[in-house]
PDB file of N, CA and C in Angstrom:
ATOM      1  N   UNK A   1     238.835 240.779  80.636  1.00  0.00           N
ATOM      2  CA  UNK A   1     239.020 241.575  79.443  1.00  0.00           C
ATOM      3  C   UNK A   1     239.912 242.793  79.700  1.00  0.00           C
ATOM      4  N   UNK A   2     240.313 242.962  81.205  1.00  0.00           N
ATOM      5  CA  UNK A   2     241.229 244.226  81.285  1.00  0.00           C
ATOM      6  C   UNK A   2     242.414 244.054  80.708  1.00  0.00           C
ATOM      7  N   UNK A   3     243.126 242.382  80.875  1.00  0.00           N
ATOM      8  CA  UNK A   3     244.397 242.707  80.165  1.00  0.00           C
ATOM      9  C   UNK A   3     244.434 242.924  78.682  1.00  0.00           C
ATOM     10  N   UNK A   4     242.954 242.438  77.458  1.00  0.00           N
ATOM     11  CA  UNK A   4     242.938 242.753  76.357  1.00  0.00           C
ATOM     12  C   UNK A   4     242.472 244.099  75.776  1.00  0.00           C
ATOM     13  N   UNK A   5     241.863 244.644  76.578  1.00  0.00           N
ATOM     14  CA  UNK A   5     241.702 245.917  77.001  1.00  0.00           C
ATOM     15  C   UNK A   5     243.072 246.903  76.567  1.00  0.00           C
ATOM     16  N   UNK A   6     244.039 246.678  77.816  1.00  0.00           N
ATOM     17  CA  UNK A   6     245.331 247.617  77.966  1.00  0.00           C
ATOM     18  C   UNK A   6     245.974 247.150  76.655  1.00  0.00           C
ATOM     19  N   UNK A   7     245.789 246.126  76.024  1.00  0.00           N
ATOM     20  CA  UNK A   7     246.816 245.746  75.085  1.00  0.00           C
ATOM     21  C   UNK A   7     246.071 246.389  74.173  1.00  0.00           C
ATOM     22  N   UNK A   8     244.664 247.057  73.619  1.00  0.00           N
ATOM     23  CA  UNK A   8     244.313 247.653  72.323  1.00  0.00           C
ATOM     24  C   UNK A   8     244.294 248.815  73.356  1.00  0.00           C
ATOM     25  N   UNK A   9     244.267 249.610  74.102  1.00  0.00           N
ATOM     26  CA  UNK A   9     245.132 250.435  74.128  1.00  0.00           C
ATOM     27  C   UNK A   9     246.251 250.796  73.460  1.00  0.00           C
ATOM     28  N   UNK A  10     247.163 249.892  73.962  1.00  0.00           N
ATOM     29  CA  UNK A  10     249.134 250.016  73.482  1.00  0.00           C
ATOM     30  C   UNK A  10     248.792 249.920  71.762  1.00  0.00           C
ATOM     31  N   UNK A  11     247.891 248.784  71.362  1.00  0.00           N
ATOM     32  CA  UNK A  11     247.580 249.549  69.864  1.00  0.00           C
ATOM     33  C   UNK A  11     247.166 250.030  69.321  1.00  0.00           C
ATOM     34  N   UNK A  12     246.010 251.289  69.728  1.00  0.00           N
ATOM     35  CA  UNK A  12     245.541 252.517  69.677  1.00  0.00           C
ATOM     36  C   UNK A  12     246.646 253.538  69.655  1.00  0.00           C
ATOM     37  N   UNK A  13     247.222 253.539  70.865  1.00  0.00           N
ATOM     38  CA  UNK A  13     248.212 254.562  70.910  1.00  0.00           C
ATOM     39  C   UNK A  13     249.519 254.204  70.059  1.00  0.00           C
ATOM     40  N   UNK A  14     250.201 253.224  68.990  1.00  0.00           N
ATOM     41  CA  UNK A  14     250.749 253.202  67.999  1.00  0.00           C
ATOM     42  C   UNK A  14     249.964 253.865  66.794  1.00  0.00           C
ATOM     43  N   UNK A  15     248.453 253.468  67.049  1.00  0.00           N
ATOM     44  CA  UNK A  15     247.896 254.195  65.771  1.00  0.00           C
ATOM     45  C   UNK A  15     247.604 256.216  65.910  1.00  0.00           C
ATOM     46  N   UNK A  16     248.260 256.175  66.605  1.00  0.00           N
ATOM     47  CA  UNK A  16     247.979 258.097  67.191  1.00  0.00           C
ATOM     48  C   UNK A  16     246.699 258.083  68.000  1.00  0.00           C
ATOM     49  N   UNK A  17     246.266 257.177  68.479  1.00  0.00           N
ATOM     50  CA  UNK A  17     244.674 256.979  69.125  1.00  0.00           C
ATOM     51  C   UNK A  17     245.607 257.308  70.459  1.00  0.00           C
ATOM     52  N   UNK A  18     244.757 258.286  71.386  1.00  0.00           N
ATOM     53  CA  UNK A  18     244.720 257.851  73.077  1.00  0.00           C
ATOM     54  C   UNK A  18     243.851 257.430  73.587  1.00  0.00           C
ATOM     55  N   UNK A  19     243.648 255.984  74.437  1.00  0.00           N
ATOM     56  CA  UNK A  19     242.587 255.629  75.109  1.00  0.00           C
ATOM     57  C   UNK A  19     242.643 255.753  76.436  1.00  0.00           C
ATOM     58  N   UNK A  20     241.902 255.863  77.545  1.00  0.00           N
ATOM     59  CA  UNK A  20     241.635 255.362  78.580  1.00  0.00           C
ATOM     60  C   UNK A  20     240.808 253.344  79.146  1.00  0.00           C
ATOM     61  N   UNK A  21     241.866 253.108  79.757  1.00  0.00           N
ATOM     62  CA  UNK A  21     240.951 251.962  80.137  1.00  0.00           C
ATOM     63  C   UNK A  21     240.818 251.955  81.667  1.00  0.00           C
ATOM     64  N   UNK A  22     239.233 251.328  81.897  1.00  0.00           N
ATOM     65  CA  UNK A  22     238.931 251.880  82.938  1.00  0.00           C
ATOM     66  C   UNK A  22     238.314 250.140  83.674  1.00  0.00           C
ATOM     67  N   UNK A  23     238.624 249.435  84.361  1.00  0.00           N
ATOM     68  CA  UNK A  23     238.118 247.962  84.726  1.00  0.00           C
ATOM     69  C   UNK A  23     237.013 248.226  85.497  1.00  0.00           C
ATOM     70  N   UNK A  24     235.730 248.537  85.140  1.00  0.00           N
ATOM     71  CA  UNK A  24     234.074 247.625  85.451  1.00  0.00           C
ATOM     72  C   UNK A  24     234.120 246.573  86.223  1.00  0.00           C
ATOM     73  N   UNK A  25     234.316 246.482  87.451  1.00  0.00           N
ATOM     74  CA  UNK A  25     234.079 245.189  88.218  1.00  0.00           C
ATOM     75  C   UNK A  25     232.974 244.538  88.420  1.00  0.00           C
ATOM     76  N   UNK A  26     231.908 245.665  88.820  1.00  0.00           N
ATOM     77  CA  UNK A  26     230.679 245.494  89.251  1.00  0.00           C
ATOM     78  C   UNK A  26     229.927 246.006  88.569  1.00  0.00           C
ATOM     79  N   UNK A  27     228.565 245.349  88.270  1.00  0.00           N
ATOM     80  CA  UNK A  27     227.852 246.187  87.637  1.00  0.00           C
ATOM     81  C   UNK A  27     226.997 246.768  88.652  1.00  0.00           C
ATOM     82  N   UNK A  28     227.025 246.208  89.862  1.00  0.00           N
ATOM     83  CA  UNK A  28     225.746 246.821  90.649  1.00  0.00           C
ATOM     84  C   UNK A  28     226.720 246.582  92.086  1.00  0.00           C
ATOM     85  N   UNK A  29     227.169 248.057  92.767  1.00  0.00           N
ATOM     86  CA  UNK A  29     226.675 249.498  92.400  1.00  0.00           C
ATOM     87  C   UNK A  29     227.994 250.011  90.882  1.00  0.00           C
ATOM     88  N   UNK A  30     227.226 250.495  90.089  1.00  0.00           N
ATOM     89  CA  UNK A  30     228.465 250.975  88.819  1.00  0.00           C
ATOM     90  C   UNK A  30     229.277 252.567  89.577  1.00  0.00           C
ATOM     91  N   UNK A  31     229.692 252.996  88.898  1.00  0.00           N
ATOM     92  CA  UNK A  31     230.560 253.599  89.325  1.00  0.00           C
ATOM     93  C   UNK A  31     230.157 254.697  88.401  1.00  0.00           C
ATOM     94  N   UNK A  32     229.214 255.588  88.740  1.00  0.00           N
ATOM     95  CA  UNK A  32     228.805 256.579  87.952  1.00  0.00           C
ATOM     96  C   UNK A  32     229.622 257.623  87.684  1.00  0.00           C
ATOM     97  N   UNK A  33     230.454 257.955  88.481  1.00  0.00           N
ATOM     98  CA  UNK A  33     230.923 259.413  88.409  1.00  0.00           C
ATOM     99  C   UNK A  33     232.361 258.460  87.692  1.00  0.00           C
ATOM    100  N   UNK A  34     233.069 257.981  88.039  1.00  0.00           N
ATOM    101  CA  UNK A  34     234.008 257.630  87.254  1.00  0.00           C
ATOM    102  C   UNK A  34     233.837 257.188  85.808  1.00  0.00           C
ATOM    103  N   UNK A  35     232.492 256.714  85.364  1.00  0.00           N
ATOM    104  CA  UNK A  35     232.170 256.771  83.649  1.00  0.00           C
ATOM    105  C   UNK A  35     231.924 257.792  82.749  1.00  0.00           C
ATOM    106  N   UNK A  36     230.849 259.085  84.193  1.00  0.00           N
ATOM    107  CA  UNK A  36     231.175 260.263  83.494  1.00  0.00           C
ATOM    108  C   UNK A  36     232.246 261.205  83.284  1.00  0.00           C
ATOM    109  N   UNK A  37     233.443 261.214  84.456  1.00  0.00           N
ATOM    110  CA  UNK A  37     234.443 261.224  83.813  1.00  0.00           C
ATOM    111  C   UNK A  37     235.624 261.095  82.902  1.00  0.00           C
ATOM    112  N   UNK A  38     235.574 259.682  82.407  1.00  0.00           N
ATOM    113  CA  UNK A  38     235.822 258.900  81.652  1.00  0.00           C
ATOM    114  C   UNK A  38     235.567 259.641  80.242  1.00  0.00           C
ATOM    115  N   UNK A  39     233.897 259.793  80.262  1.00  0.00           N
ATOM    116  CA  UNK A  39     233.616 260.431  79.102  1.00  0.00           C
ATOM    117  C   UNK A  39     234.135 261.928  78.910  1.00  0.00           C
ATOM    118  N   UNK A  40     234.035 262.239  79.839  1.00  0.00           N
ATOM    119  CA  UNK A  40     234.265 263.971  79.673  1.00  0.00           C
ATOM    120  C   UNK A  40     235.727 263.869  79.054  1.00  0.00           C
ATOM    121  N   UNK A  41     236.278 263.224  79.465  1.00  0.00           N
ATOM    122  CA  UNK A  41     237.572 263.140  79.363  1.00  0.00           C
ATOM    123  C   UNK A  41     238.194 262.416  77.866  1.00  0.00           C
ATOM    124  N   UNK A  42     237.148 261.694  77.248  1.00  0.00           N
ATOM    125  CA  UNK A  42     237.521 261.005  75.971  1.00  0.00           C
ATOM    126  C   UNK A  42     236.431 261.590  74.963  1.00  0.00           C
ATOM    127  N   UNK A  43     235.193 261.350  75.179  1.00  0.00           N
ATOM    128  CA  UNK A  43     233.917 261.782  74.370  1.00  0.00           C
ATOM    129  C   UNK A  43     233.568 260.947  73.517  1.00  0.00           C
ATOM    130  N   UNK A  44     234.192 259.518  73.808  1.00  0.00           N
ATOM    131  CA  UNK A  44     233.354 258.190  73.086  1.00  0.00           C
ATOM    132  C   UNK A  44     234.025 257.314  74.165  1.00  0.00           C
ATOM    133  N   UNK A  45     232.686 256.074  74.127  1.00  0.00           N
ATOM    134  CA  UNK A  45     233.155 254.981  75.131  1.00  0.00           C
ATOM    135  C   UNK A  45     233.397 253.796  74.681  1.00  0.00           C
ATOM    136  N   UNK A  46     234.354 252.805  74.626  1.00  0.00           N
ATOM    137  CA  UNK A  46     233.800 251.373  74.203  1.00  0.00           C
ATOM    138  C   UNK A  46     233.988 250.621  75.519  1.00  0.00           C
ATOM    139  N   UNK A  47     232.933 250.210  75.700  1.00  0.00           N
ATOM    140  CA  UNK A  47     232.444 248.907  76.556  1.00  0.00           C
ATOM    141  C   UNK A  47     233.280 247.611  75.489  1.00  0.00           C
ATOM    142  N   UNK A  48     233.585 246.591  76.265  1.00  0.00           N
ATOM    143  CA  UNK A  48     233.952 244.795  76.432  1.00  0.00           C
ATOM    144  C   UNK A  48     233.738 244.521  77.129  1.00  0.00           C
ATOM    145  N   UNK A  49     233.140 242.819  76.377  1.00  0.00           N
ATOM    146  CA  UNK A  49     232.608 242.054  77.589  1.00  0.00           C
ATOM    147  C   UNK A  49     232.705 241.004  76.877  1.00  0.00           C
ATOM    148  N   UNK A  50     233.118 239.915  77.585  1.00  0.00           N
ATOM    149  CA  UNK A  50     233.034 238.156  77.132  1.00  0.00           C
ATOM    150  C   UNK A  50     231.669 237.418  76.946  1.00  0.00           C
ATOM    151  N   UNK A  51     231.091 237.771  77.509  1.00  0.00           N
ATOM    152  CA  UNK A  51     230.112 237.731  77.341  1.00  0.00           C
ATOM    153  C   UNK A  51     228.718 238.215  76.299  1.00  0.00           C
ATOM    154  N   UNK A  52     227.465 237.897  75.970  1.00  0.00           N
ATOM    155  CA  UNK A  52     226.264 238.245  75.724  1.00  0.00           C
ATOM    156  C   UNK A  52     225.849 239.841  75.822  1.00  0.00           C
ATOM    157  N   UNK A  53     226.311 240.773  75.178  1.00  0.00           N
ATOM    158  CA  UNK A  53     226.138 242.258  75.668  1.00  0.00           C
ATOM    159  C   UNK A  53     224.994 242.765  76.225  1.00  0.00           C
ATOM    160  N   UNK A  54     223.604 242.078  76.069  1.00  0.00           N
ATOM    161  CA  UNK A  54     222.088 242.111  76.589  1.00  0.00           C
ATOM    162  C   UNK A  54     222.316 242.032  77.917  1.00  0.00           C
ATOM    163  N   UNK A  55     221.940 243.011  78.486  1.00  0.00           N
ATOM    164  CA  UNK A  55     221.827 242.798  80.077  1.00  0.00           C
ATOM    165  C   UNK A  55     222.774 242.836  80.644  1.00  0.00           C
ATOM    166  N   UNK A  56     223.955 243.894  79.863  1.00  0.00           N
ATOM    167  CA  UNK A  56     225.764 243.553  80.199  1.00  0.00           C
ATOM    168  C   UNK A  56     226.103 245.185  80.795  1.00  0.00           C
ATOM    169  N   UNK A  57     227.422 244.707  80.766  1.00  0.00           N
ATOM    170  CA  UNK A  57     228.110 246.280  80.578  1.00  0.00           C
ATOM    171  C   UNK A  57     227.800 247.161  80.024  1.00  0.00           C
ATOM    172  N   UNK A  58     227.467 246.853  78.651  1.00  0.00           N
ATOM    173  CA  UNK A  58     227.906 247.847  77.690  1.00  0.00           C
ATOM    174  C   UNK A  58     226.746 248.776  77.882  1.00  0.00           C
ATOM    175  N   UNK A  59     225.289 247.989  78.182  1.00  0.00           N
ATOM    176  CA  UNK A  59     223.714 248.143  78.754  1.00  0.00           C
ATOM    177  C   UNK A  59     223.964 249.460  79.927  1.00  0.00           C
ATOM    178  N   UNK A  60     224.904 248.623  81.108  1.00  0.00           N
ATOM    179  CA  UNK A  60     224.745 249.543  82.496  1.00  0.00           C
ATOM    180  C   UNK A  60     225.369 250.612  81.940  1.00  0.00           C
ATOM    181  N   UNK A  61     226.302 250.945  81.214  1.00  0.00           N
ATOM    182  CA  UNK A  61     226.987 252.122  80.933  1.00  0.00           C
ATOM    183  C   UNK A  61     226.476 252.928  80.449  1.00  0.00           C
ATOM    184  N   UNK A  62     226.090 252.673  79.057  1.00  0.00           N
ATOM    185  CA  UNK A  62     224.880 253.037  78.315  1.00  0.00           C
ATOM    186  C   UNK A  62     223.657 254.261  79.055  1.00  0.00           C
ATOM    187  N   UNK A  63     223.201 253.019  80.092  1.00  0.00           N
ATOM    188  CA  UNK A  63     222.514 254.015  81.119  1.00  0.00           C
ATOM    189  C   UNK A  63     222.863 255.197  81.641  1.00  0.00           C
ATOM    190  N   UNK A  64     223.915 254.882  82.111  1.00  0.00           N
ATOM    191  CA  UNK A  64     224.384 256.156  82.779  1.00  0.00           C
ATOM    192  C   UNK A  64     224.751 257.035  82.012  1.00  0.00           C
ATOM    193  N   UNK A  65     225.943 257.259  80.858  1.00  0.00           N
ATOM    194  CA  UNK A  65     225.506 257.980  79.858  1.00  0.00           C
ATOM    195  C   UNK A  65     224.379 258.785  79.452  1.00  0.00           C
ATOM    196  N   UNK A  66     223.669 257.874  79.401  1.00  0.00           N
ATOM    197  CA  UNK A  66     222.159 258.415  79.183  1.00  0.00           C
ATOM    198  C   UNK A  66     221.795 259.596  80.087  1.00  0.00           C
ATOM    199  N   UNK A  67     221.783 259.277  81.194  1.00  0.00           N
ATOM    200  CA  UNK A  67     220.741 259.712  82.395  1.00  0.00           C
ATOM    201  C   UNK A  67     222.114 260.971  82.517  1.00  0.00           C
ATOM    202  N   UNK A  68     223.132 261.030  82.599  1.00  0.00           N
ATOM    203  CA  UNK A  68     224.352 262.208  82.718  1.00  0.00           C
ATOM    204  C   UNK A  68     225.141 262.468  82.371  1.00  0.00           C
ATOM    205  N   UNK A  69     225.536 262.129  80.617  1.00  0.00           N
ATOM    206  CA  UNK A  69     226.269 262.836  80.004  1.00  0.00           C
ATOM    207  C   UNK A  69     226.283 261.714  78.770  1.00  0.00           C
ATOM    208  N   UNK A  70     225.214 262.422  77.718  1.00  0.00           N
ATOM    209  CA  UNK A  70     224.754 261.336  76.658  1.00  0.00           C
ATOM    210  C   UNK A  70     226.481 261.631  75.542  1.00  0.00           C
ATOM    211  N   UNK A  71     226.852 260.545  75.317  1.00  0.00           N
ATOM    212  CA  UNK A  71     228.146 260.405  75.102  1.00  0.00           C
ATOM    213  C   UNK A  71     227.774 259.242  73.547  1.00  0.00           C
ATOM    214  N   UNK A  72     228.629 259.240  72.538  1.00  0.00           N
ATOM    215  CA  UNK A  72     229.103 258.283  71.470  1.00  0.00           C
ATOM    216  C   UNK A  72     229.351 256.952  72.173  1.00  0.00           C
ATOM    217  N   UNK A  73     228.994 255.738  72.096  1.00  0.00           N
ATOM    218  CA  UNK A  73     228.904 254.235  72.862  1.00  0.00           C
ATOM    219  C   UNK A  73     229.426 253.317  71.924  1.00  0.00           C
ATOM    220  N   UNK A  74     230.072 252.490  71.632  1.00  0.00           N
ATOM    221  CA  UNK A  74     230.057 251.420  71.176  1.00  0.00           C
ATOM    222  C   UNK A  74     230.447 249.971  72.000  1.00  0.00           C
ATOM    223  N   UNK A  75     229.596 249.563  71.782  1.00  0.00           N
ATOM    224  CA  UNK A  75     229.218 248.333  72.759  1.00  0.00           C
ATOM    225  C   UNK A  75     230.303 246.751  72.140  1.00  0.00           C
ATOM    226  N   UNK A  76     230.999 246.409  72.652  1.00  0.00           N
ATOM    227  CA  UNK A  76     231.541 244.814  71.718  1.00  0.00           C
ATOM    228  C   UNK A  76     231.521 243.915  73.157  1.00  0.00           C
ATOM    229  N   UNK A  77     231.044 242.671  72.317  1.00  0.00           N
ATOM    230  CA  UNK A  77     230.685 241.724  72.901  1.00  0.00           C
ATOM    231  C   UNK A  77     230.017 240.403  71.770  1.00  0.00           C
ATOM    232  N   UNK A  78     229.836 239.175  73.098  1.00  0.00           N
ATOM    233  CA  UNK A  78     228.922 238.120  72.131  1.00  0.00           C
ATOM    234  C   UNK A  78     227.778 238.599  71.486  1.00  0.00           C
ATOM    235  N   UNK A  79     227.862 237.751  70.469  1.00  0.00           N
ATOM    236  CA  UNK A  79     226.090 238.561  69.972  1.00  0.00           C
ATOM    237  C   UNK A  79     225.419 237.853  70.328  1.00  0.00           C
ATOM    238  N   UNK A  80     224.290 237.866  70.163  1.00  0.00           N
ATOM    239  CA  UNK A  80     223.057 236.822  70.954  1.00  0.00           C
ATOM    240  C   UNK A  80     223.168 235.637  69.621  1.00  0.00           C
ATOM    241  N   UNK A  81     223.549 234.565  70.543  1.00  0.00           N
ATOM    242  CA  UNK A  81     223.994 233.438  70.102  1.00  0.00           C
ATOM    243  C   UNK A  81     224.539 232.158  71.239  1.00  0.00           C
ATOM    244  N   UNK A  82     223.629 231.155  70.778  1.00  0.00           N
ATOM    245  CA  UNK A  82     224.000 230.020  71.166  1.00  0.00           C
ATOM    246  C   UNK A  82     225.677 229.902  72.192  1.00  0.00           C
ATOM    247  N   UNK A  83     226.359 229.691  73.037  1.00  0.00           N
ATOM    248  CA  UNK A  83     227.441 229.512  73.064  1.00  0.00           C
ATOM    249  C   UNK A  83     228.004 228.465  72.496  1.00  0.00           C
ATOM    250  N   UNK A  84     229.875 227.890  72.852  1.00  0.00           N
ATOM    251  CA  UNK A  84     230.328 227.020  71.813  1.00  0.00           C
ATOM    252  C   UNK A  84     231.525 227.406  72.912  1.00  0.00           C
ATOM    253  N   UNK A  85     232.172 226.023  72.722  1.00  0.00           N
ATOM    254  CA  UNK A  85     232.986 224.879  73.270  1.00  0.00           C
ATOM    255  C   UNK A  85     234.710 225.092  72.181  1.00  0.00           C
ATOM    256  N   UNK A  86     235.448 225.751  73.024  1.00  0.00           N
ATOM    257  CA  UNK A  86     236.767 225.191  72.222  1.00  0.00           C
ATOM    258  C   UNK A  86     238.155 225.719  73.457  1.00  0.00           C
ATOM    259  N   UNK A  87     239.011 226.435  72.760  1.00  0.00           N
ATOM    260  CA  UNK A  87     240.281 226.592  73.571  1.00  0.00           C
ATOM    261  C   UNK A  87     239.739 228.646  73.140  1.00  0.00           C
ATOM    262  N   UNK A  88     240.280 229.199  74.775  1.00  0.00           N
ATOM    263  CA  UNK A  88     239.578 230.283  75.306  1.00  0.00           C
ATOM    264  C   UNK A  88     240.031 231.429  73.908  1.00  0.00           C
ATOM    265  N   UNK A  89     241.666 231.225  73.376  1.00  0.00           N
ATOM    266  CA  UNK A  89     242.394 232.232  72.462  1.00  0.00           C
ATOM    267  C   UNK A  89     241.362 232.192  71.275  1.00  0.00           C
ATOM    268  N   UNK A  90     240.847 230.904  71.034  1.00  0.00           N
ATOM    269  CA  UNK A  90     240.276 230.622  69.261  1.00  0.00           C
ATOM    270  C   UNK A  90     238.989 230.996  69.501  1.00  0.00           C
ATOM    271  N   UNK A  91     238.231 231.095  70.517  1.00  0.00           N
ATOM    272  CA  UNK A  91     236.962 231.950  70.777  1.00  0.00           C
ATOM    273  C   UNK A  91     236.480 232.817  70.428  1.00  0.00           C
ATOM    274  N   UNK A  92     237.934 233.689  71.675  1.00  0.00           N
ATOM    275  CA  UNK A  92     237.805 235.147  71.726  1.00  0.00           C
ATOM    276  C   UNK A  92     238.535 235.784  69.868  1.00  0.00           C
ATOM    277  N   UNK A  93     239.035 235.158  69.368  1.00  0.00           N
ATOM    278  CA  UNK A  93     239.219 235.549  67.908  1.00  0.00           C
ATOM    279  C   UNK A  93     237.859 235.597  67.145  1.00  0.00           C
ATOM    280  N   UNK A  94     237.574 234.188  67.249  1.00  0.00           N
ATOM    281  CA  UNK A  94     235.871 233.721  66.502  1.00  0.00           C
ATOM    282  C   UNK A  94     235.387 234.777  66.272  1.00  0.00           C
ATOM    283  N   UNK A  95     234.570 235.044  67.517  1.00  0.00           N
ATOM    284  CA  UNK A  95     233.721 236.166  68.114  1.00  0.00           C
ATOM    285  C   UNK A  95     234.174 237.673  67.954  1.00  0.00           C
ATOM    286  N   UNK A  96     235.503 237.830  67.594  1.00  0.00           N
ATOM    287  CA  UNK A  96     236.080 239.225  67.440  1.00  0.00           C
ATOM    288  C   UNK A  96     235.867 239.965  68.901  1.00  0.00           C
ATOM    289  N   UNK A  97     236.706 239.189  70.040  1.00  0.00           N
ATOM    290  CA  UNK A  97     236.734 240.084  71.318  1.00  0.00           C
ATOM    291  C   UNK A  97     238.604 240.112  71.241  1.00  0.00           C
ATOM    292  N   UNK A  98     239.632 239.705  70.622  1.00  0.00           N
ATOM    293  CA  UNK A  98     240.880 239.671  70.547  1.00  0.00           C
ATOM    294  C   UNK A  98     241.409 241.199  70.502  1.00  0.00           C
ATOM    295  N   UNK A  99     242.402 241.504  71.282  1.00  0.00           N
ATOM    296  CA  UNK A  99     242.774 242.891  70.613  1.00  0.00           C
ATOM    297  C   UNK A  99     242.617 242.949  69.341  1.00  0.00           C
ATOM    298  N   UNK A 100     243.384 242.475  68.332  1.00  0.00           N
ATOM    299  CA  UNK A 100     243.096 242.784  67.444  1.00  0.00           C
ATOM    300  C   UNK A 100     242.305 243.092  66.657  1.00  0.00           C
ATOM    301  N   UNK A 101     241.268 242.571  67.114  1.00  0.00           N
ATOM    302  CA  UNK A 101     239.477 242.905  66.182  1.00  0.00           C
ATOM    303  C   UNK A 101     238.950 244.047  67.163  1.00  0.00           C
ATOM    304  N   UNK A 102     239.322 243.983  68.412  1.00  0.00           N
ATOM    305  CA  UNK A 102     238.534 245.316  69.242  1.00  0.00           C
ATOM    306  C   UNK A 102     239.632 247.068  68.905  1.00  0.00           C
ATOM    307  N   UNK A 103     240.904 246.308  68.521  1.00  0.00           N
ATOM    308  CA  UNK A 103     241.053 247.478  67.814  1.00  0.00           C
ATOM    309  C   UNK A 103     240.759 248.236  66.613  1.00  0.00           C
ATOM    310  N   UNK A 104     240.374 247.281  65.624  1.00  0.00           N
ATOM    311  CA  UNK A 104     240.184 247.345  64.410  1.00  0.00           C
ATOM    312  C   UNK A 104     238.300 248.018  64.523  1.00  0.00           C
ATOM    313  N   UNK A 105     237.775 247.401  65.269  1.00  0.00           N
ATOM    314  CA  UNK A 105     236.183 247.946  65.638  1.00  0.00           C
ATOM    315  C   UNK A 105     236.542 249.165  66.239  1.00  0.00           C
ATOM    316  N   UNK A 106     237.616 249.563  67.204  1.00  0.00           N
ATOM    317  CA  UNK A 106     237.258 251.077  68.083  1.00  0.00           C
ATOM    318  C   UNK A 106     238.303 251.489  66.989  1.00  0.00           C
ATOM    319  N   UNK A 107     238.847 251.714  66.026  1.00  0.00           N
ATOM    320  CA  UNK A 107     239.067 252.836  64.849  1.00  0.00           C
ATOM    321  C   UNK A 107     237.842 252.970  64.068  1.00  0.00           C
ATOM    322  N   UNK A 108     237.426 251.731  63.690  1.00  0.00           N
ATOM    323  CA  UNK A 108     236.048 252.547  62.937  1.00  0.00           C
ATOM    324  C   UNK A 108     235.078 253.078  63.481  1.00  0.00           C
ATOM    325  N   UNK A 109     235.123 252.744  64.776  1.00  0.00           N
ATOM    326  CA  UNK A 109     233.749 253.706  65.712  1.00  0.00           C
ATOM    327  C   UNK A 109     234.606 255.328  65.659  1.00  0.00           C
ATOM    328  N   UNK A 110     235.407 255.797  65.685  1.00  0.00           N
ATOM    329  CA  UNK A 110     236.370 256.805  66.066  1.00  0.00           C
ATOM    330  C   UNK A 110     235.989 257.503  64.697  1.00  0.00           C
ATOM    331  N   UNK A 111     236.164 257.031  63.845  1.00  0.00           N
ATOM    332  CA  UNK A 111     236.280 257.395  62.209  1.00  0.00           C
ATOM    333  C   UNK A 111     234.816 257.419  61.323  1.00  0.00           C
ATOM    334  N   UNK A 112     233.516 257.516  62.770  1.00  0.00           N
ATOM    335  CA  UNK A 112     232.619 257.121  62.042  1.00  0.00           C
ATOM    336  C   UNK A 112     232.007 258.499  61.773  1.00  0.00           C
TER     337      UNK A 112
END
C-alpha cells in the first residue's frame, strides 16, 4: 500500500493538502517514536491496509496514539467481511483502498 499511499499523497498535495507517508513494516516492534512524530508533525493520521483493519495497523497505531499523543485517526481498510476472488486493481477499487477513494475518504476526515 506504500506505492498507493505516495500516489494520494501527489493527490492531496494538488488538492492544497500536505501529507506525510510513512511505510509500517512491522507491526511488532512498531515504531513508536516515529508515529508520534508523524503526528506532532501533521495532527491527524490515516492508517491503510489491504487487509481486515481488526487486529491491523490502523489498531497498533491507534495504540500508540493513545498511550502518547492522543491524535485524530482514521483507519481504511477491509471491513469485516468474507473475502473474494478477482484481478488485484478491481478489488482494491471494490473495497475503496484505490487512491482514489483513500483520497476522497482522507479529505473528508480533514474537513470533518
Amino acid at each position: 500500500m506504500v506505492w498507493t499511499a505516495l500516489e494520494t499523497a501527489e493527490r492531496l498535495e494538488s488538492n492544497g493538502i500536505s501529507a506525510a507517508v510513512m511505510n509500517i513494516h512491522t507491526l511488532k516492534p512498531i515504531d513508536k517514536q516515529a508515529i508520534v512524530d508523524i503526528a506532532n508533525e501533521t495532527g491527524r493520521i490515516v492508517t491503510i491496509e489491504e487487509h481486515q483493519i481488526t487486529g491491523g495497523l490502523g489498531g497498533a497505531v491507534a495504540e500508540v496514539l493513545g498511550e502518547h499523543r492522543p491524535t485524530p485517526i482514521k483507519i481504511i481498510g477491509m471491513p469485516d467481511c468474507f473475502g473474494e476472488s478477482g484481478k488485484p486493481a478491481e478489488l482494491l477499487h471494490k473495497f475503496g483502498l484505490d487512491a482514489e477513494a483513500i483520497t476522497a475518504k482522507t479529505i473528508a476526515f480533514i474537513n470533518k
